[in-house]
Protein backbone atom coordinates (compact mmCIF):
# COMPACT_ATOMS: atom_id res chain seq x y z
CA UNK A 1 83.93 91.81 106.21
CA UNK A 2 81.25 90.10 108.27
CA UNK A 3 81.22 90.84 112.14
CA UNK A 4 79.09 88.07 114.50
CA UNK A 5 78.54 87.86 117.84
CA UNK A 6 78.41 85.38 120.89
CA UNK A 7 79.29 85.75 124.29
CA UNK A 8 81.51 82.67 124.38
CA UNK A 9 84.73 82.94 126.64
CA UNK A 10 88.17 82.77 124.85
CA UNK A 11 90.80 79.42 125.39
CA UNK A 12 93.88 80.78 125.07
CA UNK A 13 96.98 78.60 123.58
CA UNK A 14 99.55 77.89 126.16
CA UNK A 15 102.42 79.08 125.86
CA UNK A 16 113.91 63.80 122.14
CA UNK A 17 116.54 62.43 120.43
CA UNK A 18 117.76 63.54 117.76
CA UNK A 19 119.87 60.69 115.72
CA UNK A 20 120.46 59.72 112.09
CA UNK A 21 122.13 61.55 109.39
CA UNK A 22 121.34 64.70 107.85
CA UNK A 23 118.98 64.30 105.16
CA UNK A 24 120.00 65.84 101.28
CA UNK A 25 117.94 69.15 101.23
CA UNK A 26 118.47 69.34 97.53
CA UNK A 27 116.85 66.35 97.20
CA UNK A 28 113.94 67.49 98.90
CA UNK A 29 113.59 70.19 97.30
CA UNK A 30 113.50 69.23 93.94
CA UNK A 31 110.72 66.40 95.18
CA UNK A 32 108.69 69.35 96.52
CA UNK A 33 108.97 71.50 93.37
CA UNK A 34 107.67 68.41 91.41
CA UNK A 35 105.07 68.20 93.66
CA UNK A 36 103.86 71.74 92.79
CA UNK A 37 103.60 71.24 88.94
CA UNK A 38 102.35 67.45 89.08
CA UNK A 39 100.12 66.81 92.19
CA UNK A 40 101.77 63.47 92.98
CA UNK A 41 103.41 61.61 95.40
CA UNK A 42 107.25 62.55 95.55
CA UNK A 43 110.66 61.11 96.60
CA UNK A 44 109.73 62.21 100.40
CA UNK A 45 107.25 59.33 100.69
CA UNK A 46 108.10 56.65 98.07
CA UNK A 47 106.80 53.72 100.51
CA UNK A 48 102.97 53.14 102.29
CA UNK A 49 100.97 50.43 103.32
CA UNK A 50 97.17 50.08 104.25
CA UNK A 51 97.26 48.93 107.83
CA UNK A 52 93.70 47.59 107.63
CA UNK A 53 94.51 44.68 104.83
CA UNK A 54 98.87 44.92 104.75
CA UNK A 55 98.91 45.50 100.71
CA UNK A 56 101.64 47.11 99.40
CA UNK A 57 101.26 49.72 97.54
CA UNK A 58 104.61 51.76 95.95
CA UNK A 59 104.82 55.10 94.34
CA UNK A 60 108.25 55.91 92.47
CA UNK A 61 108.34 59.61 90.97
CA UNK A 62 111.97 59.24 89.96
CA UNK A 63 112.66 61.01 86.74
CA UNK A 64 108.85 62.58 86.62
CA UNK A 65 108.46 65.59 84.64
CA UNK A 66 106.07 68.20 85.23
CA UNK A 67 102.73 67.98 83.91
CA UNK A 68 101.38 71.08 81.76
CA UNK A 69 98.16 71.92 83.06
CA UNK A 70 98.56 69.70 86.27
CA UNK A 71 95.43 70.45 89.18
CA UNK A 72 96.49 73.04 91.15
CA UNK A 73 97.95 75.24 88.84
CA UNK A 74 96.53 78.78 88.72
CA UNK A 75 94.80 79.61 85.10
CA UNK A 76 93.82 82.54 83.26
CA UNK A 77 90.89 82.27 80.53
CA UNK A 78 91.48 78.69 81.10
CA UNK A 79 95.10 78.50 80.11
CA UNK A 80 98.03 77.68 82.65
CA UNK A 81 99.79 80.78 83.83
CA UNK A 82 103.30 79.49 83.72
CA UNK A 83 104.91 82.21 85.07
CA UNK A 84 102.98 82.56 88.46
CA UNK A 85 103.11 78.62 88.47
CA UNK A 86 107.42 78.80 88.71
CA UNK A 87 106.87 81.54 91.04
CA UNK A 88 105.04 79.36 92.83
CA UNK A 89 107.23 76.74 92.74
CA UNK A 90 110.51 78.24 93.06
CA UNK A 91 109.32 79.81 96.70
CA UNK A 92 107.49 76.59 98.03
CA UNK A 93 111.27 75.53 97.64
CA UNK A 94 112.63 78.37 99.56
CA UNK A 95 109.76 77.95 102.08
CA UNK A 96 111.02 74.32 102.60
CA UNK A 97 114.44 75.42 102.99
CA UNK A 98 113.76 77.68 106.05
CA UNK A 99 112.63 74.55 108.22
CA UNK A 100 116.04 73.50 109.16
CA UNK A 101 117.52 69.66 108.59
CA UNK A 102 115.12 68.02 107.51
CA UNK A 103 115.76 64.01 107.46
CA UNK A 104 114.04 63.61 104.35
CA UNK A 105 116.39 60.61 103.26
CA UNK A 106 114.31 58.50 105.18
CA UNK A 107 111.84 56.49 103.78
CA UNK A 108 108.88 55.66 105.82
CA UNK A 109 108.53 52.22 106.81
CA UNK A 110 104.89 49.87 107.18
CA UNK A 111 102.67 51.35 109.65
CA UNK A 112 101.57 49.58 112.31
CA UNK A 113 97.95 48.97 113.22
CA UNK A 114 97.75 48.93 117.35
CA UNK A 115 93.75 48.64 117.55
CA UNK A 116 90.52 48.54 115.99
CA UNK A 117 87.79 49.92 117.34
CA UNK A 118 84.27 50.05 116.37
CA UNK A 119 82.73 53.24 117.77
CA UNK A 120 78.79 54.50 116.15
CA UNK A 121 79.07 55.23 112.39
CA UNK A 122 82.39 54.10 111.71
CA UNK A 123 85.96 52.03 113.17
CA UNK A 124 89.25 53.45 114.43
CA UNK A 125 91.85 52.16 113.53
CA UNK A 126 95.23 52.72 116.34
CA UNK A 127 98.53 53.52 114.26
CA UNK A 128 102.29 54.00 114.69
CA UNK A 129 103.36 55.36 111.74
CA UNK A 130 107.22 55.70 110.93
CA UNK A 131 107.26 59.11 109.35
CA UNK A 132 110.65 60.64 110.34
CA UNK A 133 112.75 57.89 111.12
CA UNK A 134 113.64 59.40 114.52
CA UNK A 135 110.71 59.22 116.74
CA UNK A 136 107.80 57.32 116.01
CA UNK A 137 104.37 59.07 115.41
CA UNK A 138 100.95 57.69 116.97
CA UNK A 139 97.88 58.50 114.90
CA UNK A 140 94.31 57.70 114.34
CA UNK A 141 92.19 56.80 111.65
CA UNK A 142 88.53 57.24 111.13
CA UNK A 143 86.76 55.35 108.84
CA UNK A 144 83.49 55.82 108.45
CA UNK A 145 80.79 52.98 108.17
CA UNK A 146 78.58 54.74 104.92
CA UNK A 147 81.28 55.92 102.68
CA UNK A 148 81.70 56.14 99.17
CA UNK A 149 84.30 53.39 98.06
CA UNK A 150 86.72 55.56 97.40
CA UNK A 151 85.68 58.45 99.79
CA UNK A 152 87.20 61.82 100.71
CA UNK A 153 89.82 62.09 102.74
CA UNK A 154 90.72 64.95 105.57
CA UNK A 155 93.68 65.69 107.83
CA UNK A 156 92.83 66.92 111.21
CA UNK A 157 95.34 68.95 112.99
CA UNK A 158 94.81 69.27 116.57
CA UNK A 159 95.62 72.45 118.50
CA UNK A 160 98.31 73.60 121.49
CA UNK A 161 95.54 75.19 124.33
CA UNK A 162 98.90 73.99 126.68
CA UNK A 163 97.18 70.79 126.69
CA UNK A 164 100.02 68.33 126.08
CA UNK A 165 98.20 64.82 126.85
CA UNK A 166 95.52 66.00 124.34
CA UNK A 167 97.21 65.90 121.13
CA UNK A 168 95.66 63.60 118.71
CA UNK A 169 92.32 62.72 120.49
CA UNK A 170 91.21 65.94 119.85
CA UNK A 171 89.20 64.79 116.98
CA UNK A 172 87.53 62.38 119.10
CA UNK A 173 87.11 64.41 122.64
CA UNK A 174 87.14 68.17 121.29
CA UNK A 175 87.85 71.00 123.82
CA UNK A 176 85.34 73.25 125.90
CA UNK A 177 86.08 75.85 122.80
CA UNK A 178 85.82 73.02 119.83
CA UNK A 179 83.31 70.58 119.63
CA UNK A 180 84.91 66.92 118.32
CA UNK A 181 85.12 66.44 114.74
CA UNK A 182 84.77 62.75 114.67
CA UNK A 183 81.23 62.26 115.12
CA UNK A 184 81.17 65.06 111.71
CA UNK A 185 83.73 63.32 109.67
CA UNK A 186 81.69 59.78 110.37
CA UNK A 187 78.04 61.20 108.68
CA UNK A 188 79.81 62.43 105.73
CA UNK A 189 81.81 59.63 105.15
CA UNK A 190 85.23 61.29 105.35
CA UNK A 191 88.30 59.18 106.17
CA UNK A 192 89.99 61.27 108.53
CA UNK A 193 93.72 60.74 110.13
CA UNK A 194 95.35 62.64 112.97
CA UNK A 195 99.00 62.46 114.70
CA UNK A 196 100.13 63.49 117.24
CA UNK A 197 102.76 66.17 117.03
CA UNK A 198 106.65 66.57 118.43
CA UNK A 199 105.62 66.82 121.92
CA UNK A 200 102.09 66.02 122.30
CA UNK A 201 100.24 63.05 123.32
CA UNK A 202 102.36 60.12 123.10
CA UNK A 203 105.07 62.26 121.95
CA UNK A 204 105.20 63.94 125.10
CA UNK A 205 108.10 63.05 127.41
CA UNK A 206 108.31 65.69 129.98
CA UNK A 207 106.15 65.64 132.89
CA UNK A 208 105.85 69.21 132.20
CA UNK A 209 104.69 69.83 128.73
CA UNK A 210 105.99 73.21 127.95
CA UNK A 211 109.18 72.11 129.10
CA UNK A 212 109.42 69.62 126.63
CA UNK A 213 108.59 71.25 123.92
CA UNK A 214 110.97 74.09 124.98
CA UNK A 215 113.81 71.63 125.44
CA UNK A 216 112.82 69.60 122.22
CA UNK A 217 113.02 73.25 120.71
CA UNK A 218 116.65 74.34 121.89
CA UNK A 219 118.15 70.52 121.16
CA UNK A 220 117.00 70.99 117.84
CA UNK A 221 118.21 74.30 116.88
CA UNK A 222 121.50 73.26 118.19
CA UNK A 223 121.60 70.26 115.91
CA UNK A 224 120.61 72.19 112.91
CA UNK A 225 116.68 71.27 112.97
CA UNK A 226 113.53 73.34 113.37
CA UNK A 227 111.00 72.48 115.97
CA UNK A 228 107.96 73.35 113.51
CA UNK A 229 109.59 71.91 110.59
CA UNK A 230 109.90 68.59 111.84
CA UNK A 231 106.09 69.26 112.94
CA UNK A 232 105.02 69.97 108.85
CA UNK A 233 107.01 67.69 107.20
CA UNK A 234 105.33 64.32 109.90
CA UNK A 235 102.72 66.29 108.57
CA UNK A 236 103.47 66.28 104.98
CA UNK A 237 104.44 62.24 105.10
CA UNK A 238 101.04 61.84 107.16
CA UNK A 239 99.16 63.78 104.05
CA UNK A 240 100.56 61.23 101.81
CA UNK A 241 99.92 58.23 103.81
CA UNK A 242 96.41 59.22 103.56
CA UNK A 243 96.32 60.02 99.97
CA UNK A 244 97.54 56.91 99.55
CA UNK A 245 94.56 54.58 101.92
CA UNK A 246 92.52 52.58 99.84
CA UNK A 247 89.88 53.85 100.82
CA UNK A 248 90.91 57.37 99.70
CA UNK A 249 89.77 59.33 96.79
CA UNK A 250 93.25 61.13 96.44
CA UNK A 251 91.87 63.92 94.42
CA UNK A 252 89.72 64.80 97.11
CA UNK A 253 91.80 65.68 99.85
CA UNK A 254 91.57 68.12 102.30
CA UNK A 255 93.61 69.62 105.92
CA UNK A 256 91.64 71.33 109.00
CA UNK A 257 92.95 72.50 112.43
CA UNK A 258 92.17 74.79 114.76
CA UNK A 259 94.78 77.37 116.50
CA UNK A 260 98.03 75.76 116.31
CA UNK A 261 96.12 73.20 114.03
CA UNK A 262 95.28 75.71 111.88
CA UNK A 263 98.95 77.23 111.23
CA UNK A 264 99.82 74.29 110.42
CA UNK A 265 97.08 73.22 108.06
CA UNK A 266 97.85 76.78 105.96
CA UNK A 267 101.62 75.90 106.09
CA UNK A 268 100.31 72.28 104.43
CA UNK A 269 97.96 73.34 102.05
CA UNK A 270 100.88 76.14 100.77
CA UNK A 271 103.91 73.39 100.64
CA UNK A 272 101.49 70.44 99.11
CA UNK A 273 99.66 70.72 96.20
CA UNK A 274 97.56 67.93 96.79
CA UNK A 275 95.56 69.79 99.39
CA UNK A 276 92.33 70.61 97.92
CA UNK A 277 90.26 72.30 100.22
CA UNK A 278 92.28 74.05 103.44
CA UNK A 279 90.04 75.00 106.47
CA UNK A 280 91.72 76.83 109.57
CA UNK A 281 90.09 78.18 111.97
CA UNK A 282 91.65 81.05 114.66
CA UNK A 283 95.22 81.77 113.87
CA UNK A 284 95.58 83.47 110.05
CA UNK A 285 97.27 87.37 111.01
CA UNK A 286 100.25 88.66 109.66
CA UNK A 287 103.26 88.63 111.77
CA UNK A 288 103.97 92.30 111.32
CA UNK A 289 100.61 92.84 113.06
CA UNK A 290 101.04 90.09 115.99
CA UNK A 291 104.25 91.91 116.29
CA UNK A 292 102.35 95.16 116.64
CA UNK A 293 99.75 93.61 118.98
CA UNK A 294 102.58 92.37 121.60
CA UNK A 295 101.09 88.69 121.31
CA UNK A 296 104.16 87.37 120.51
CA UNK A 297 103.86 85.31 123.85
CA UNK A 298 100.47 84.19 123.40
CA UNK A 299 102.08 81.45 120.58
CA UNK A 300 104.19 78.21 121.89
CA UNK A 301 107.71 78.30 121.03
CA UNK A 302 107.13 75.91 118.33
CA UNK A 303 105.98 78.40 116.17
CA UNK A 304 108.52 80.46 115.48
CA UNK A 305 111.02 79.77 112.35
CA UNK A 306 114.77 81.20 112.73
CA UNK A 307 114.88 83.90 109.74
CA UNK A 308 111.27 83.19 108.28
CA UNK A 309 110.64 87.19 108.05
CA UNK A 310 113.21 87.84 106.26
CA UNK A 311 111.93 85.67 103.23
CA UNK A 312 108.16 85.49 104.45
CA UNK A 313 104.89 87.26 105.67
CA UNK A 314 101.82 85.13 106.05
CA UNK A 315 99.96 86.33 102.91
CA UNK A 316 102.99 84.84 100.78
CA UNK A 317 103.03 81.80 102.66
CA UNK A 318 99.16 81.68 101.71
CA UNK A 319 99.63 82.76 98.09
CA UNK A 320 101.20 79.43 97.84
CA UNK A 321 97.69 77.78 98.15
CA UNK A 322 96.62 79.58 95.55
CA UNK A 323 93.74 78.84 93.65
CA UNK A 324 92.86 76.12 95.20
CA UNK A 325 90.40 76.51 98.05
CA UNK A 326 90.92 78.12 101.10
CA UNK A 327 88.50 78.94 104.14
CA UNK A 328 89.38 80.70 106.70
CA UNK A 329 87.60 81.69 110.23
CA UNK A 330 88.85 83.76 113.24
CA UNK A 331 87.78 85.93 116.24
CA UNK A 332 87.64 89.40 115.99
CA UNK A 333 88.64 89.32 119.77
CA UNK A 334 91.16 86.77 119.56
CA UNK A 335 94.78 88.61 120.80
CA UNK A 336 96.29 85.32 118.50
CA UNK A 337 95.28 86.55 115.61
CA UNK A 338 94.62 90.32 115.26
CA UNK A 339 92.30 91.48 113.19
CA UNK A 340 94.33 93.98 111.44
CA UNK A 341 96.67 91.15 110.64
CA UNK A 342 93.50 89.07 109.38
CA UNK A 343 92.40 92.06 106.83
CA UNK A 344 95.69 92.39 105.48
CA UNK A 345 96.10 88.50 104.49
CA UNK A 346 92.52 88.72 103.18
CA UNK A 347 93.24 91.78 101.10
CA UNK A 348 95.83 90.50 99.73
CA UNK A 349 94.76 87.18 98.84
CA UNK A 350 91.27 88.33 97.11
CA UNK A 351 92.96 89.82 94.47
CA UNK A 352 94.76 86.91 93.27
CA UNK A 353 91.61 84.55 93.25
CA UNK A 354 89.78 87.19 91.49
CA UNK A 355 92.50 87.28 88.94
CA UNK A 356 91.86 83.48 88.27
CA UNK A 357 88.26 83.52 88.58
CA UNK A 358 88.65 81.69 91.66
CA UNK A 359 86.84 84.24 94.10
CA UNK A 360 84.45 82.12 95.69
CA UNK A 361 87.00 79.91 96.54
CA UNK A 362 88.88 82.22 98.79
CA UNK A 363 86.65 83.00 102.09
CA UNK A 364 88.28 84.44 105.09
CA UNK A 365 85.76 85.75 107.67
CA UNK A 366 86.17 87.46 111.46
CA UNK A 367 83.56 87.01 114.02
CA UNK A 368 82.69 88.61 116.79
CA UNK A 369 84.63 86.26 119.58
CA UNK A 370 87.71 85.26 121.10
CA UNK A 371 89.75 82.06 120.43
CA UNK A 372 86.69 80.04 119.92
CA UNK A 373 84.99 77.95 117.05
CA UNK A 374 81.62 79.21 117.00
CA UNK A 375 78.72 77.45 116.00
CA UNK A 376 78.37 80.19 112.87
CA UNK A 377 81.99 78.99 112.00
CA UNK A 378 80.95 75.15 112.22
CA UNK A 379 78.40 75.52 110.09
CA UNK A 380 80.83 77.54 107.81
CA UNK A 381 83.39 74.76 107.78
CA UNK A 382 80.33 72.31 106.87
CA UNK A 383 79.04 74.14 103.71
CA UNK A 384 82.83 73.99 102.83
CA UNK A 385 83.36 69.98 103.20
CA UNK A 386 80.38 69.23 101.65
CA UNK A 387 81.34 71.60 98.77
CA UNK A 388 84.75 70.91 98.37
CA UNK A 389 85.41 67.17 99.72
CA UNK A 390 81.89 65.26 99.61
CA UNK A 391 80.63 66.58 96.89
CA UNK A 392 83.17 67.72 95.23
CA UNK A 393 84.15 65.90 91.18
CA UNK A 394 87.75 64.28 91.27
């Protein structure tokens, strides 16, 4: 494993209304497990509409049977290994199940476009989207001005940091540990979206962030819902609202984040097929290990899932993603992620890519630093967007 230094200074993370009725988990499920075999859209997300233009555009998996040899399927010697494919798919179901009520019933309606604004190299569009039917979700697009017509597409995930009013404008602004990704996205033509998350941004009603995310956690749980489930699946529905843009390639599709960001861009890439390329940067450890380390605190109460140890570690979430490509950077000095925990994911998930001649696909790398993005690990993430989303073949 490759050690590098710096002498940059560690940003640590910090630390509603629930209505409707409960959505059919069943249902759910058996739209994810499609998802797994046939890389398309699913029952979850059956409605979207380009903002920019108002077309309509409807997807309608009903009835959709699984596709032999579907992208994203792990192969041996070129032929489909079935059997670690319905492993696969049979625990991205049980992963989904652990996130609590999910109100999947609801279809998204028509986004709405707030703004447009034209900013060097490309236009930003303002969104509401209606992902959840409960609370409605803010977001931005960027689309750049020299893009392929049907150009790449990338999910940002912005981190915690205890920065509540940051939330989605992360991508735009950064943080003194991050540099922004929008000026990035914009020179190699990738679409890019972000939301804001349950309590973040827009989304946060508390004057006191941490307080509403801990009371937005406790409500939940009493009504049957996980906090960080509700996070992946506005997530999830955000994913597909992308893949679905016109100016999308939807075979080249990819999910980034930093910190909390990047939990949640490994949970993605592990419970939709569709992700391509998945790029997170400072927080891949195993729990065991964090639990070893004491830095249980160190992580927002949003990230912990009632019962997800007995069922999970983090390699197994991450085997999920497998093959499919997977880059992952972290500080060797970060007390979020300990390097221990790091190793172990790594050495377990080598292994598997090797076994489907999928090694160079699999890259997970500790530097020498804290909870930082380097400038080594930007140019890292780089090589992997061009490779994997700009010039990658659909």
């Amino acid at each position: 494993m490759k050690i590098r230094n710096s002498k940059r200074e560690e940003e640590v993370e910090g630390g509603m209304k629930v209505q409707g009725e409960l959505a059919n988990r069943r249902e759910f499920l058996q739209m994810s497990a499609a998802l797994a075999l046939t890389g398309v859209v699913g029952r979850g997300s059956l409605t979207q509409i380009d903002a920019a233009e108002g077309a309509k555009r409807v997807v309608n998996t009903d009835g959709a049977e699984p596709t032999p040899g579907a992208k994203g399927v792990a192969v041996v010697g070129g032929m489909q290994d079935a059997a670690f494919a319905a492993k696969q798919e049979e625990r991205r179901k049980e992963l989904w199940s652990l996130l609590g009520d999910l109100p999947t019933q609801h279809v998204p309606g028509p986004p709405k476009l707030v703004s447009s604004e034209k900013h060097e190299g490309y236009t930003l569009e303002r969104l509401v989207l209606d992902l959840n039917g409960m609370e409605a979700v803010p977001a931005l697009l960027l689309i750049p001005d020299k893009r392929e017509e049907r150009a790449p597409g990338l999910l940002y995930i912005h981190w915690h940091g205890g920065m509540y009013d940051l939330g989605k404008e992360m991508l735009l602004k950064g943080v003194s540990v991050a540099p922004a990704y929008a000026p990035v996205c914009a020179e190699k033509g990738i679409v890019t979206l972000a939301i804001d998350s349950w309590c973040f941004g827009e989304r946060k009603h508390e004057k006191v962030g941490r307080t509403g995310e801990e009371n937005a956690f406790k409500e939940m749980l009493w009504k049957g819902r996980v906090l960080y489930g509700m996070m992946m699946l506005d997530e999830f529905r955000a994913f597909d609202y992308l893949a679905q843009r016109r100016e999308v390639d939807p075979e080249r599709l990819g999910v980034l984040g930093m910190s909390m960001g990047s939990t949640k861009a490994w949970w993605l890439a592990a419970l939709e097929p569709r992700v391509k390329v998945c790029m997170d940067v400072c927080c891949l450890t195993d729990f065991e290990e964090l639990i070893k380390a004491d830095g249980l605190s160190g992580h927002g109460i949003y990230y912990y899932v009632p019962s997800l140890l007995k069922h999970f570690q983090t390699a197994e979430i991450n085997e999920l993603i497998v093959p499919r490509a997977h880059l992952s950077v972290n500080g060797w000095l970060d007390e979020l992620t300990p390097p221990k925990g790091v190793e172990k994911v790594r050495d377990y998930l080598m292994p598997l890519y090797r076994k489907y001649g999928k090694e160079s696909d699999c890259h997970v790398e500790l530097f020498e630093c804290a909870h930082v993005e380097l400038p080594e690990m930007r140019k890292v993430i780089l090589e992997w967007m061009d490779r994997y989303l700009v010039k990658a073949k659909a």
